[in-house]
N, C-alpha and C. Protein backbone atom coordinates (compact mmCIF):
# COMPACT_ATOMS: atom_id res chain seq x y z
N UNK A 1 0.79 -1.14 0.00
CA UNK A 1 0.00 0.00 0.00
C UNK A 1 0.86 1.23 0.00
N UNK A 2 0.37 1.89 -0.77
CA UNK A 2 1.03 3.38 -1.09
C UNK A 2 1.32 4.31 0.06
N UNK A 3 1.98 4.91 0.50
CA UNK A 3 2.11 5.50 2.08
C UNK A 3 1.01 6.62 1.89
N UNK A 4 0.92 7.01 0.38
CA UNK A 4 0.10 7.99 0.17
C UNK A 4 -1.46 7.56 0.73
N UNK A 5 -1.96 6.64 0.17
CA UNK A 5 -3.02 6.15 0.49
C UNK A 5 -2.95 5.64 1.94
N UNK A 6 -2.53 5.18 2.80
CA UNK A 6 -1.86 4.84 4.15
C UNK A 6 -2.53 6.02 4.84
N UNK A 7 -1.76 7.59 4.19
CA UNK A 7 -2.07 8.91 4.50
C UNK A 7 -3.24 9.57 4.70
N UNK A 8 -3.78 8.75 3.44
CA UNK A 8 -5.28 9.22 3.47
C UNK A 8 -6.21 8.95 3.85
N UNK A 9 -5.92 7.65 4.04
CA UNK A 9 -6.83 6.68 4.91
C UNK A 9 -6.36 7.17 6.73
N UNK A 10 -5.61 7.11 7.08
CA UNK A 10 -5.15 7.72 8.31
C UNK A 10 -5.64 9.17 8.35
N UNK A 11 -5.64 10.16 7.66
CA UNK A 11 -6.72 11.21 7.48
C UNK A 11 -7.74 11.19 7.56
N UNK A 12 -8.38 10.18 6.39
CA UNK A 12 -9.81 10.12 6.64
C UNK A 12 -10.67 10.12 7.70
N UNK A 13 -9.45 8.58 8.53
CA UNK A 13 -10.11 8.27 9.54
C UNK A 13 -9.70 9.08 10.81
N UNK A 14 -8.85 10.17 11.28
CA UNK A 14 -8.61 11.23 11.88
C UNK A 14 -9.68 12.66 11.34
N UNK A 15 -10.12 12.38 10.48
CA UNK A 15 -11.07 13.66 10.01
C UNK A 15 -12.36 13.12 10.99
N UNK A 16 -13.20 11.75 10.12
CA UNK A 16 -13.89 11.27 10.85
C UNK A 16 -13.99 11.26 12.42
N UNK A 17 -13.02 11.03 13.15
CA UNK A 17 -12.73 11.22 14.81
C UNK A 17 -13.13 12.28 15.10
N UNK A 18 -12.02 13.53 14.25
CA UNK A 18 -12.41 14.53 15.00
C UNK A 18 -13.95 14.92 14.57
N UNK A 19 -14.36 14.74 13.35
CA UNK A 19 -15.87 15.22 13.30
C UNK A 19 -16.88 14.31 14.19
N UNK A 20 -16.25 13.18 14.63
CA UNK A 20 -17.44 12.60 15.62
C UNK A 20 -17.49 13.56 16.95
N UNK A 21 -16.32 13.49 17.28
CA UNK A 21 -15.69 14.76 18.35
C UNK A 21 -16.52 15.51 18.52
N UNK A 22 -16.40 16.35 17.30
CA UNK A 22 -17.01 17.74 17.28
C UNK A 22 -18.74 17.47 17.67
N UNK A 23 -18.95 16.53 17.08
CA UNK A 23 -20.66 16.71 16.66
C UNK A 23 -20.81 16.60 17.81
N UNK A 24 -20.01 15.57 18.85
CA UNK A 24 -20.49 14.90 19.71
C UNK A 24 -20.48 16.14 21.03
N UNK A 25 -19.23 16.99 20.83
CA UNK A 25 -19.03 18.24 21.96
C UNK A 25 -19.89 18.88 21.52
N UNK A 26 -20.51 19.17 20.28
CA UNK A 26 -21.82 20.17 19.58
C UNK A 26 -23.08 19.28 20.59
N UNK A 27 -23.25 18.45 20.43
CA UNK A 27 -24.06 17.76 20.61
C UNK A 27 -24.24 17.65 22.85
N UNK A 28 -23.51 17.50 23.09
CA UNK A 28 -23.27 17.47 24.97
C UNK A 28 -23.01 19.43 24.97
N UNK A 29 -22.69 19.70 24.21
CA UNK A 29 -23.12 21.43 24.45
C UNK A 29 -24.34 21.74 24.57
N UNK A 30 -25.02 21.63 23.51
CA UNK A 30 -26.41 21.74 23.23
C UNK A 30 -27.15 21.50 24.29
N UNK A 31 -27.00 19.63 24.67
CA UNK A 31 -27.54 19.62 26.09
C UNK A 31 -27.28 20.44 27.44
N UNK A 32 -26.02 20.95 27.15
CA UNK A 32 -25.51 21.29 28.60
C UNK A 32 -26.18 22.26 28.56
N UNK A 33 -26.15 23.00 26.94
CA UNK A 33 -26.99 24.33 27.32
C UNK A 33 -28.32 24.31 27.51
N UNK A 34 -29.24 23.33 27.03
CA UNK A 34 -30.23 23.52 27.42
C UNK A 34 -30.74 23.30 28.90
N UNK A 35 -29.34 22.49 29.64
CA UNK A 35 -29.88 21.70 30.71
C UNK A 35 -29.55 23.46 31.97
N UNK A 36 -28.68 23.84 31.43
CA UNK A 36 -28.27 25.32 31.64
C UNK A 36 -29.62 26.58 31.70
N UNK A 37 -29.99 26.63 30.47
CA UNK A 37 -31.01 27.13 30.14
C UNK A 37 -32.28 27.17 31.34
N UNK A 38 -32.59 25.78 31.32
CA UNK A 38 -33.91 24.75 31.75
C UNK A 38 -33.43 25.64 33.40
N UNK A 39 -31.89 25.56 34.02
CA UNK A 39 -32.31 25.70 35.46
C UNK A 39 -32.11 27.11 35.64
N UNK A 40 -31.75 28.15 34.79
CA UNK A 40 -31.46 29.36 35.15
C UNK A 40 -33.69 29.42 34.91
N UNK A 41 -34.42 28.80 33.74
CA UNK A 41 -35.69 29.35 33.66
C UNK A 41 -36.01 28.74 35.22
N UNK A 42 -36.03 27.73 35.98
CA UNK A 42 -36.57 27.20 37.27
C UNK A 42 -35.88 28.22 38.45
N UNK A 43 -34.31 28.71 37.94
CA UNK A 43 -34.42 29.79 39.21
C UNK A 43 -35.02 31.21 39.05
N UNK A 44 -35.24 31.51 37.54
CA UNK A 44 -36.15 32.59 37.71
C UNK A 44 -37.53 32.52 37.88
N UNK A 45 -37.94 31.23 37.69
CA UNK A 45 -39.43 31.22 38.10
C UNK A 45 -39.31 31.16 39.86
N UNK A 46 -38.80 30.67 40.71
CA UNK A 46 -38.37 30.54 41.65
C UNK A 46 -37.74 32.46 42.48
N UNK A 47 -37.34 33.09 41.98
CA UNK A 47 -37.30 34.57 42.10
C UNK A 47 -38.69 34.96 42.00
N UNK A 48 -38.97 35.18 40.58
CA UNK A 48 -40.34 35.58 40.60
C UNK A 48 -41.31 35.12 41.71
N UNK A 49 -41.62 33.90 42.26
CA UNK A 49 -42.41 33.53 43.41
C UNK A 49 -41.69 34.46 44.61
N UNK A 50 -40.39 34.34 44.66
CA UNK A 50 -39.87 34.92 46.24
C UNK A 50 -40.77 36.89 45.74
N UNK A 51 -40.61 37.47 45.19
CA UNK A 51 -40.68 38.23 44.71
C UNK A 51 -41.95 38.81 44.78
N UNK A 52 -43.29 37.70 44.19
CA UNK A 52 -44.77 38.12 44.42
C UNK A 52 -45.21 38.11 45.98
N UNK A 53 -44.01 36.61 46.46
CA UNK A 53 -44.46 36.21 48.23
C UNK A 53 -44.51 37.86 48.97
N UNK A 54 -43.11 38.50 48.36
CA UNK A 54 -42.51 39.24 49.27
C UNK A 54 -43.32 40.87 48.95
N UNK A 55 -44.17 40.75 47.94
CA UNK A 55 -44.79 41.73 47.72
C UNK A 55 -45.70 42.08 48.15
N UNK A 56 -46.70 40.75 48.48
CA UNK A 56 -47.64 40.16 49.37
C UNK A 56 -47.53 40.62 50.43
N UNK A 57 -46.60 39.99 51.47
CA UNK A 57 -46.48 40.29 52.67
C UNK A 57 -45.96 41.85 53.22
N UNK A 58 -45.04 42.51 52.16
CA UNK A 58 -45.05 44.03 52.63
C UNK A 58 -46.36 44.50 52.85
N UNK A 59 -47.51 44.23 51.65
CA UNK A 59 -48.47 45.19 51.40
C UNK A 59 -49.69 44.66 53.08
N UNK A 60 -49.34 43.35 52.91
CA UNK A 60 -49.88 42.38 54.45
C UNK A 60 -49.78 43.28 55.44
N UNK A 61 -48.08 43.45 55.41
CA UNK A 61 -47.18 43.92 56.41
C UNK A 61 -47.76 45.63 56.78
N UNK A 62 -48.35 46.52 55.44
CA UNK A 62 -48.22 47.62 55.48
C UNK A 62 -49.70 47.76 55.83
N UNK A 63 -50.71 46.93 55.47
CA UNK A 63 -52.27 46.46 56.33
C UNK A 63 -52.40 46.80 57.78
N UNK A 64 -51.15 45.68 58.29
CA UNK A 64 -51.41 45.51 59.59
C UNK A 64 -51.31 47.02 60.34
N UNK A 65 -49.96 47.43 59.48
CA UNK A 65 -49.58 48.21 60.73
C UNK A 65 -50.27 49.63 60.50
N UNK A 66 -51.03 49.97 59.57
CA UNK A 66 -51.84 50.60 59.77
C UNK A 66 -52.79 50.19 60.87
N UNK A 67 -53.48 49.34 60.66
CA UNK A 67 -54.66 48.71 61.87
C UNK A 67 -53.82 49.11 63.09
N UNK A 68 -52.59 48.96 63.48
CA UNK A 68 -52.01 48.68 64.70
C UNK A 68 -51.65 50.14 65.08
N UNK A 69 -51.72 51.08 64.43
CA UNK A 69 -51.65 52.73 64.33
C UNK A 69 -53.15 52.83 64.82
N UNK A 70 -54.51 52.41 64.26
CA UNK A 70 -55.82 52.85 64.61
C UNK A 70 -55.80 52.29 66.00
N UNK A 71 -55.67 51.22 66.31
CA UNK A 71 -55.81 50.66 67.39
C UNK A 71 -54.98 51.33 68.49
N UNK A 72 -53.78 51.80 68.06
CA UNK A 72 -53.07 52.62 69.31
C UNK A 72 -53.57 53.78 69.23
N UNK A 73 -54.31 54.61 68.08
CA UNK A 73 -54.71 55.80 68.65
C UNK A 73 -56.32 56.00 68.89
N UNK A 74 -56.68 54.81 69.02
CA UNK A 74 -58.36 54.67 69.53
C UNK A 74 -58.38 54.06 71.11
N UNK A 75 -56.72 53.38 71.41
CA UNK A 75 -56.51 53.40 72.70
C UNK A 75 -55.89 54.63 73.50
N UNK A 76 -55.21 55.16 72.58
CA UNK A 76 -54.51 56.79 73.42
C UNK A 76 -56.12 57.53 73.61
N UNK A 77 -57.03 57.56 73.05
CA UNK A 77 -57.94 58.42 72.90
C UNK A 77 -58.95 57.52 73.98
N UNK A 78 -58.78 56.38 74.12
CA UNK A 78 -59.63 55.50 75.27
C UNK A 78 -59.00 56.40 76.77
N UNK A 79 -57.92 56.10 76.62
CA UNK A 79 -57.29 56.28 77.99
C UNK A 79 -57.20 57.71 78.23
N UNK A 80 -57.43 58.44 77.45
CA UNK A 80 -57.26 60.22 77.65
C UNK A 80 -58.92 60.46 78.58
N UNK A 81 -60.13 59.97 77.68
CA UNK A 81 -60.98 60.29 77.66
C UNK A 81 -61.29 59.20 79.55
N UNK A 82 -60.64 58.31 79.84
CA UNK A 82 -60.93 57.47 81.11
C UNK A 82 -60.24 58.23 82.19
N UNK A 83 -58.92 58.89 81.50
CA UNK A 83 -58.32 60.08 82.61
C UNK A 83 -59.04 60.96 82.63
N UNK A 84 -59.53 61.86 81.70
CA UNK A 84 -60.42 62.80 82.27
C UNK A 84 -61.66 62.77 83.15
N UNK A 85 -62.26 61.56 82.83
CA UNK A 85 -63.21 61.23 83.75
C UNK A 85 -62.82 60.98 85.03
N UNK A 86 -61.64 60.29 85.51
CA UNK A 86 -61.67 59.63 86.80
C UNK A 86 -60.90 61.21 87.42
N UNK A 87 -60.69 62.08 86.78
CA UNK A 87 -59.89 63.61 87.05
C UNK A 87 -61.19 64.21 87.48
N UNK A 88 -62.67 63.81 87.04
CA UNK A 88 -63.67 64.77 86.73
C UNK A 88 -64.08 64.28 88.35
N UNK A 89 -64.33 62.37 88.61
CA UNK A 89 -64.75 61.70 89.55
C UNK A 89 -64.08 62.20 90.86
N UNK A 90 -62.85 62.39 90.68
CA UNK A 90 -62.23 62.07 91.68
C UNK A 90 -62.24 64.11 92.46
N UNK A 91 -62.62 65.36 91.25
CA UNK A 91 -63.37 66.51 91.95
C UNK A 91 -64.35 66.23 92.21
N UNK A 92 -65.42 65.54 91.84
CA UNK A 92 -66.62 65.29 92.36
C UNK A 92 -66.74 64.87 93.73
N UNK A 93 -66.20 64.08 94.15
CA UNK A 93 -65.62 62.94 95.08
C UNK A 93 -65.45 64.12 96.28
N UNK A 94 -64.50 64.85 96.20
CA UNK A 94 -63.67 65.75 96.82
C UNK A 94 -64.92 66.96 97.21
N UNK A 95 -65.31 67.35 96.39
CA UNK A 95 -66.74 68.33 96.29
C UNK A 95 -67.50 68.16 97.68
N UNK A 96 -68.04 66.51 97.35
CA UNK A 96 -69.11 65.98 97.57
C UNK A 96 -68.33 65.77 99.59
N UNK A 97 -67.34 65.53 99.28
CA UNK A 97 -66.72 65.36 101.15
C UNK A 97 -66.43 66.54 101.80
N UNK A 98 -66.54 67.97 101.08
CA UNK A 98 -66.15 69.14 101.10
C UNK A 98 -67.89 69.34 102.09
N UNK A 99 -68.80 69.11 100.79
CA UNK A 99 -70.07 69.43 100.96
C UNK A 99 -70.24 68.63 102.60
N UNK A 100 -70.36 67.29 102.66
CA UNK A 100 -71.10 66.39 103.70
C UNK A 100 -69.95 67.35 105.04
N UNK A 101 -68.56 67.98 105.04
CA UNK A 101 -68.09 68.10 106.44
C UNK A 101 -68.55 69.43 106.71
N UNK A 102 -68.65 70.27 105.96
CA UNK A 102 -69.61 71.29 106.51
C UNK A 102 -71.05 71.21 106.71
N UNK A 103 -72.00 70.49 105.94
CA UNK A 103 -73.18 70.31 106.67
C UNK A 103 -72.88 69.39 107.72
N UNK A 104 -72.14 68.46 108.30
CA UNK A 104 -71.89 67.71 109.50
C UNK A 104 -71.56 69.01 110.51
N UNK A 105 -70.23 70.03 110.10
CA UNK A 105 -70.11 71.14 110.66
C UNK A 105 -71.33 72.28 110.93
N UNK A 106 -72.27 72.10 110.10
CA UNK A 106 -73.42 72.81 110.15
C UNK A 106 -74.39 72.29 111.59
N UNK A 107 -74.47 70.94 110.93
CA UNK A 107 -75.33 70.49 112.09
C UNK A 107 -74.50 69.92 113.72
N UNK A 108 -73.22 69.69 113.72
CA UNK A 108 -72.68 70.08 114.89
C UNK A 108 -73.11 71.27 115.71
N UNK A 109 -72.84 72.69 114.85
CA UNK A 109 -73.37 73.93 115.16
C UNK A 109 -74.48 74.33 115.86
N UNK A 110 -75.56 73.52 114.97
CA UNK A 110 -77.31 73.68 115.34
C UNK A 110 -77.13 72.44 116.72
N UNK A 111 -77.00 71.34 116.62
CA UNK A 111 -77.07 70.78 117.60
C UNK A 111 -76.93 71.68 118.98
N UNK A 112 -75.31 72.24 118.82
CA UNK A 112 -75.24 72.63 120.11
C UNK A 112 -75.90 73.90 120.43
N UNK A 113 -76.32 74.93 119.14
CA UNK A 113 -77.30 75.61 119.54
C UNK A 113 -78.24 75.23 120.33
N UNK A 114 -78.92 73.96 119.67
CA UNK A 114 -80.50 73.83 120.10
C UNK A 114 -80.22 72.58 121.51
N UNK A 115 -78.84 72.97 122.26
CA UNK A 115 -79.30 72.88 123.74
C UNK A 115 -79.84 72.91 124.69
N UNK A 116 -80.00 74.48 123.99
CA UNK A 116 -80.90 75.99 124.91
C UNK A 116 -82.63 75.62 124.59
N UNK A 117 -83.25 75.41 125.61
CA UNK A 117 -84.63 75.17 125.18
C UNK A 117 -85.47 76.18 124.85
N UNK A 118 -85.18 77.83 124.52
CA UNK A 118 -85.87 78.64 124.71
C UNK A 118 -85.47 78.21 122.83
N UNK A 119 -84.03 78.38 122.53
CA UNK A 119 -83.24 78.50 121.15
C UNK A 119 -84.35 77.29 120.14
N UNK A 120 -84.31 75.94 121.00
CA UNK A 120 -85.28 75.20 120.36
C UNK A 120 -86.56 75.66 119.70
N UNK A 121 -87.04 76.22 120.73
CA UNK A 121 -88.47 76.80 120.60
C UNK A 121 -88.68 77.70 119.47
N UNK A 122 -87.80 78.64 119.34
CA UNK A 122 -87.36 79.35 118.24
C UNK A 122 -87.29 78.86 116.83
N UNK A 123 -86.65 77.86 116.94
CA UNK A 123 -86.29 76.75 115.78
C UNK A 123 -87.03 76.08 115.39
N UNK A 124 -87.72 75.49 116.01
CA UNK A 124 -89.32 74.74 115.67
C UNK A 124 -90.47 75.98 115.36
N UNK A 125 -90.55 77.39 115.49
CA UNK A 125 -91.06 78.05 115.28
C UNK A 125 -91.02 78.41 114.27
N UNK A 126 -89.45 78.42 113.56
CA UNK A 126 -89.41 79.09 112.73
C UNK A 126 -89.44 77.77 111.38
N UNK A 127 -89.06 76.75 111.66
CA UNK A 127 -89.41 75.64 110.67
C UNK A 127 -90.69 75.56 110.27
N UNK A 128 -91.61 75.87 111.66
CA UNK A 128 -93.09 75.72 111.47
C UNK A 128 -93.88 76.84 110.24
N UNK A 129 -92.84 78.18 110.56
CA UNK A 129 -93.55 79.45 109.35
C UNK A 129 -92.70 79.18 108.14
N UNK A 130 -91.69 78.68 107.85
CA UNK A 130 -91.40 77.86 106.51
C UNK A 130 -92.09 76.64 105.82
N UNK A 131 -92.61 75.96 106.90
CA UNK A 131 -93.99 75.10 106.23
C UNK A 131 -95.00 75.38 105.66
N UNK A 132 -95.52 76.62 106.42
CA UNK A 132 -96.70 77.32 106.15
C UNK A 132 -96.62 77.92 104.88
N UNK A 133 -95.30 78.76 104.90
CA UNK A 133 -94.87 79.60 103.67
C UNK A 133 -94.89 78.74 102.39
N UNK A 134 -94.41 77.85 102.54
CA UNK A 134 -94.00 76.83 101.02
C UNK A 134 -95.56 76.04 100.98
N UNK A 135 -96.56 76.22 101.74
CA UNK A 135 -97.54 75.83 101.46
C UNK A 135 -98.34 77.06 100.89
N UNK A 136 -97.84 77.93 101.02
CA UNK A 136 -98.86 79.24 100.66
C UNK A 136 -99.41 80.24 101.29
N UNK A 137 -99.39 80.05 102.36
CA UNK A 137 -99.72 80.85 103.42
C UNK A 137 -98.96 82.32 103.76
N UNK A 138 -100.08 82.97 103.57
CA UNK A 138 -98.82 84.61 104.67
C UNK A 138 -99.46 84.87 105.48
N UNK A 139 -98.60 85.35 105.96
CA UNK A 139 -98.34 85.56 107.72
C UNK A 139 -99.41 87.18 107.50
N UNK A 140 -100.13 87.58 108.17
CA UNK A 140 -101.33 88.48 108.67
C UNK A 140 -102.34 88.48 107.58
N UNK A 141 -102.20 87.38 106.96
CA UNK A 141 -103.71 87.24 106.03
C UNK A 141 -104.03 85.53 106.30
N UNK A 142 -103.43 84.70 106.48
CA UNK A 142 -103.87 83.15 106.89
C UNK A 142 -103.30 83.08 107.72
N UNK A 143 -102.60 83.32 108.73
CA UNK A 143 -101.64 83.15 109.65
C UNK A 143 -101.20 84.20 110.29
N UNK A 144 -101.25 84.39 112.09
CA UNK A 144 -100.27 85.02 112.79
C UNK A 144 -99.53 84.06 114.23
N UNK A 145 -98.54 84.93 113.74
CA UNK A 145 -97.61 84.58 114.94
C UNK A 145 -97.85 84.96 116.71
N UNK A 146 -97.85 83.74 117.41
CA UNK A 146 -97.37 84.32 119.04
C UNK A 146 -98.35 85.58 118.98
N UNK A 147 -99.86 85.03 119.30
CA UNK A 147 -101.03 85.88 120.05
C UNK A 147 -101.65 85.24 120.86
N UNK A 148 -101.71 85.96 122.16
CA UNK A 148 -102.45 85.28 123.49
C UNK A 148 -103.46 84.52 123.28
N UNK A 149 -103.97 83.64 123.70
CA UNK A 149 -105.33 82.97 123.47
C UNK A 149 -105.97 82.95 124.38
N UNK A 150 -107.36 82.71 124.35
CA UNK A 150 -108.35 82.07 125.65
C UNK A 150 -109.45 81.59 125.20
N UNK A 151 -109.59 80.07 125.00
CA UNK A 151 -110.79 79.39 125.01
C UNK A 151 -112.10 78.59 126.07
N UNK A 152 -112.65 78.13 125.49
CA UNK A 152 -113.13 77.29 126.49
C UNK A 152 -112.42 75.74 126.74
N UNK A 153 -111.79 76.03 125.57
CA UNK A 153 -110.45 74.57 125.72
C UNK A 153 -109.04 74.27 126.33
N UNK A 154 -108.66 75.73 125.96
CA UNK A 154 -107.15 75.46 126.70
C UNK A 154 -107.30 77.44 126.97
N UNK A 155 -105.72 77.40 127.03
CA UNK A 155 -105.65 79.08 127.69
C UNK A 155 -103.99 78.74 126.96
N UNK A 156 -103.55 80.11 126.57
CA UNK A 156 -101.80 80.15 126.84
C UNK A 156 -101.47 81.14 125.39
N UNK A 157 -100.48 80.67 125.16
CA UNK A 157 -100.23 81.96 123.93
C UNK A 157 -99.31 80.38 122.79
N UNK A 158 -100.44 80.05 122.00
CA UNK A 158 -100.03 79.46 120.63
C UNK A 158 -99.20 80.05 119.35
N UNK A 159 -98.08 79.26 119.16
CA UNK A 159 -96.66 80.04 118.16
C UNK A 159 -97.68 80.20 116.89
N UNK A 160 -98.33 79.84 116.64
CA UNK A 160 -98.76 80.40 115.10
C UNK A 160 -100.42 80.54 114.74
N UNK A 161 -101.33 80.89 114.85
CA UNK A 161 -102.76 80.88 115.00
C UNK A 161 -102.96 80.72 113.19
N UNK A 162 -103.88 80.03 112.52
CA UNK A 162 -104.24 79.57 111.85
C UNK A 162 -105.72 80.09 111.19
N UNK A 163 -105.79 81.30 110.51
CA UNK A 163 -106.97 81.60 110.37
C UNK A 163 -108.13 80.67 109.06
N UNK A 164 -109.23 80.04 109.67
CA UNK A 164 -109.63 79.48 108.68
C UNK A 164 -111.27 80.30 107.93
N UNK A 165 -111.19 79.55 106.36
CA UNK A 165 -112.87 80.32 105.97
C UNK A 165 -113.63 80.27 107.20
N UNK A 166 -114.69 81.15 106.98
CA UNK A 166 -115.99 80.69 108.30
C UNK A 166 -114.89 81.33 109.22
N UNK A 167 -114.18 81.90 109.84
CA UNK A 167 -113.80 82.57 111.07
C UNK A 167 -113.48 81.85 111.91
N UNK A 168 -113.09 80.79 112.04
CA UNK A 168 -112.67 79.41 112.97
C UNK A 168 -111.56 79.74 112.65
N UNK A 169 -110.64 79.30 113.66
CA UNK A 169 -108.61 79.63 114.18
C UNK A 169 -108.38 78.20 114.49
N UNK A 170 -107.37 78.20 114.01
CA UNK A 170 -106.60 76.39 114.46
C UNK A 170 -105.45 77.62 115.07
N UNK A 171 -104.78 76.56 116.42
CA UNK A 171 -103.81 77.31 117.32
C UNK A 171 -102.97 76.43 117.10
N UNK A 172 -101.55 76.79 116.72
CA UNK A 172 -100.14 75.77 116.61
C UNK A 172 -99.45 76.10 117.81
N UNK A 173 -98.98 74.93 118.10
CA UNK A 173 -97.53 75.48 119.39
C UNK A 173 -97.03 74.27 118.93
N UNK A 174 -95.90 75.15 118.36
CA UNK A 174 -95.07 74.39 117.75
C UNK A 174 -93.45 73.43 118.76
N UNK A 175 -93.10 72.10 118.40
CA UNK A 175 -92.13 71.47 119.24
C UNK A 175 -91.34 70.81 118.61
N UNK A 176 -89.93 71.29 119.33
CA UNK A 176 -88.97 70.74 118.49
C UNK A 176 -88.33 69.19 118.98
N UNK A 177 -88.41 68.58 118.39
CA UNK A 177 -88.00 67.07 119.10
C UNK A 177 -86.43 66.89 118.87
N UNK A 178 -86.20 67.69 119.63
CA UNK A 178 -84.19 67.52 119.39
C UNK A 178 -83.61 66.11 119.87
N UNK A 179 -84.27 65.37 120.66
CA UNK A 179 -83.38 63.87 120.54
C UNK A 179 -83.55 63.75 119.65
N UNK A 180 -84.58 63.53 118.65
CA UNK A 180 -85.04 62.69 117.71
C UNK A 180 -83.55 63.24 116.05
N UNK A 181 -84.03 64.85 116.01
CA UNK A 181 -82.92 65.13 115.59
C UNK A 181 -81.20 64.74 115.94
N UNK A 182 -81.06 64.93 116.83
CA UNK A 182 -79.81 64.52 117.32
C UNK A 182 -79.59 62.91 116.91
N UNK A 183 -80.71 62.07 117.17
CA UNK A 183 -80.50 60.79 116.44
C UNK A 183 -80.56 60.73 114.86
N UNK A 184 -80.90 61.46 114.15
CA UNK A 184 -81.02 62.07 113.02
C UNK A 184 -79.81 61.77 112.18
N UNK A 185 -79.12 62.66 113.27
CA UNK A 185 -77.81 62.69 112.03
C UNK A 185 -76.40 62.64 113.40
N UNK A 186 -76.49 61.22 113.96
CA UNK A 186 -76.29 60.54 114.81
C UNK A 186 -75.11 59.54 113.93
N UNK A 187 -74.11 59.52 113.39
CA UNK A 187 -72.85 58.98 112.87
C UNK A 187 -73.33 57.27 113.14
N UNK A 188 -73.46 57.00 114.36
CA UNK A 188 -73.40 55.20 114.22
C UNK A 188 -75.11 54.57 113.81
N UNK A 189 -76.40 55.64 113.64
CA UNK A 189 -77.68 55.20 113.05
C UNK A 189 -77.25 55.85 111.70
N UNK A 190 -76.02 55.33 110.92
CA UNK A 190 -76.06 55.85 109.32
C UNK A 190 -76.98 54.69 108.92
N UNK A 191 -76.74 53.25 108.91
CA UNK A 191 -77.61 52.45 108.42
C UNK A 191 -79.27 52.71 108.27
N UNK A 192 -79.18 53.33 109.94
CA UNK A 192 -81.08 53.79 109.86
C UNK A 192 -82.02 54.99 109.18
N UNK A 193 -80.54 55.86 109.33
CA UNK A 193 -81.06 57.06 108.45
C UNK A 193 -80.69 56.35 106.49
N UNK A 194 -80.17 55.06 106.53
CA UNK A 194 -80.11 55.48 104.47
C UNK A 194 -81.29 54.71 104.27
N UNK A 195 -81.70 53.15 105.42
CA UNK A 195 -83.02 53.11 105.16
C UNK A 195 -83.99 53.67 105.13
C-alpha cells in the first residue's frame, strides 16, 4: 500500500474522529446548554415567586400596621378620655366630702345651739312658718304669729294661729323634738337614716 493512500486513509479516519468529536461536543453542548437554560428558567421562576411572596407580605405587612396605628390611637384616645373622667370623679368625690363636712359642721353647730330650750323653741317656730310659707300661706292674712289665746279649751299663747274660711282659728304650738334630731344625724344610726 502506497504511504500515500496509508495517508489518506489515516486522514480520513482522523477527520472522521475529529468530526465525531465535534458533533459529539456540539451535541453534549447543546444539552448542557439547554440543561443550563432549563435551570437558570426554574431559578427565575423561583425569584419571581420569592418576589410576588414578598410583595404580598409588605403590602400584608403595610395592612397591619396601619390597623395597629388605629388601634393605638383609639386606645390613646380611650385612655385620655378614662383620665379625664376619673380627674372629673375624683373633683366630684372631693366636692361631695367638702359638701357632707360642713353640713356635719353645720349640724354640729345647730345641735349645740338647740341645747338651749328657749333657742329650740325658736327653731321649731321658725321651721313651722317655713312650712306654712311653702304651702302658701302669709303671715297676717292666713296666719299670725305668738297671740295670746283664751278658750273654752285650753288658755296660753299658741306660736302660730291659723286663720280658717268661716272665722274658725286652728292654734299651733309648735315642738322641736331635738333627741329625735340629734338621732337624726347621729354617725353610728347611718344604716337607719339610708333606710
Amino acid at each position: 500500500m502506497p504511504a500515500y493512500l496509508v495517508t489518506l486513509l489515516i486522514g480520513l479516519a482522523a477527520g472522521a474522529a475529529i468530526g465525531y468529536l465535534i458533533a459529539r461536543v456540539n451535541s453534549a453542548s447543546s444539552v448542557a446548554d439547554r440543561a443550563l437554560l432549563d435551570d437558570y428558567k426554574s431559578q427565575l421562576e423561583a425569584e419571581r415567586s420569592k418576589t410576588e411572596s414578598a410583595v404580598k407580605l409588605n403590602a400584608e405587612l403595610v395592612a397591619m400596621k396601619e390597623s395597629v396605628e388605629k388601634l393605638s390611637t383609639q386606645a390613646n384616645e380611650a385612655n385620655r378620655i378614662r383620665t379625664e373622667a376619673e380627674a372629673k370623679l375624683n373633683t366630684t368625690i372631693l366636692e361631695m366630702r367638702r359638701a357632707s363636712e360642713s353640713i356635719f359642721d353645720e349640724t354640729k353647730k345647730i345641735a349645740g345651739a338647740l341645747t338651749n330650750s328657749q333657742v329650740r323653741g325658736k327653731f321649731g317656730e321658725a321651721q313651722l312658718e317655713l312650712l306654712l310659707q311653702g304651702a302658701g300661706l302669709r303671715e297676717g292674712h292666713e296666719y299670725s304669729r305668738q297671740k295670746s289665746t283664751t278658750d273654752a279649751d285650753s288658755s296660753g299663747i299658741p306660736d302660730i294661729t291659723v286663720m280658717m274660711p268661716g272665722g274658725s282659728h286652728i292654734f299651733i304650738d309648735s315642738k322641736f323634738p331635738f333627741d329625735r334630731f340629734l338621732e337624726a344625724f347621729d354617725p353610728a344610726n347611718q344604716a337607719n337614716r339610708d333606710a
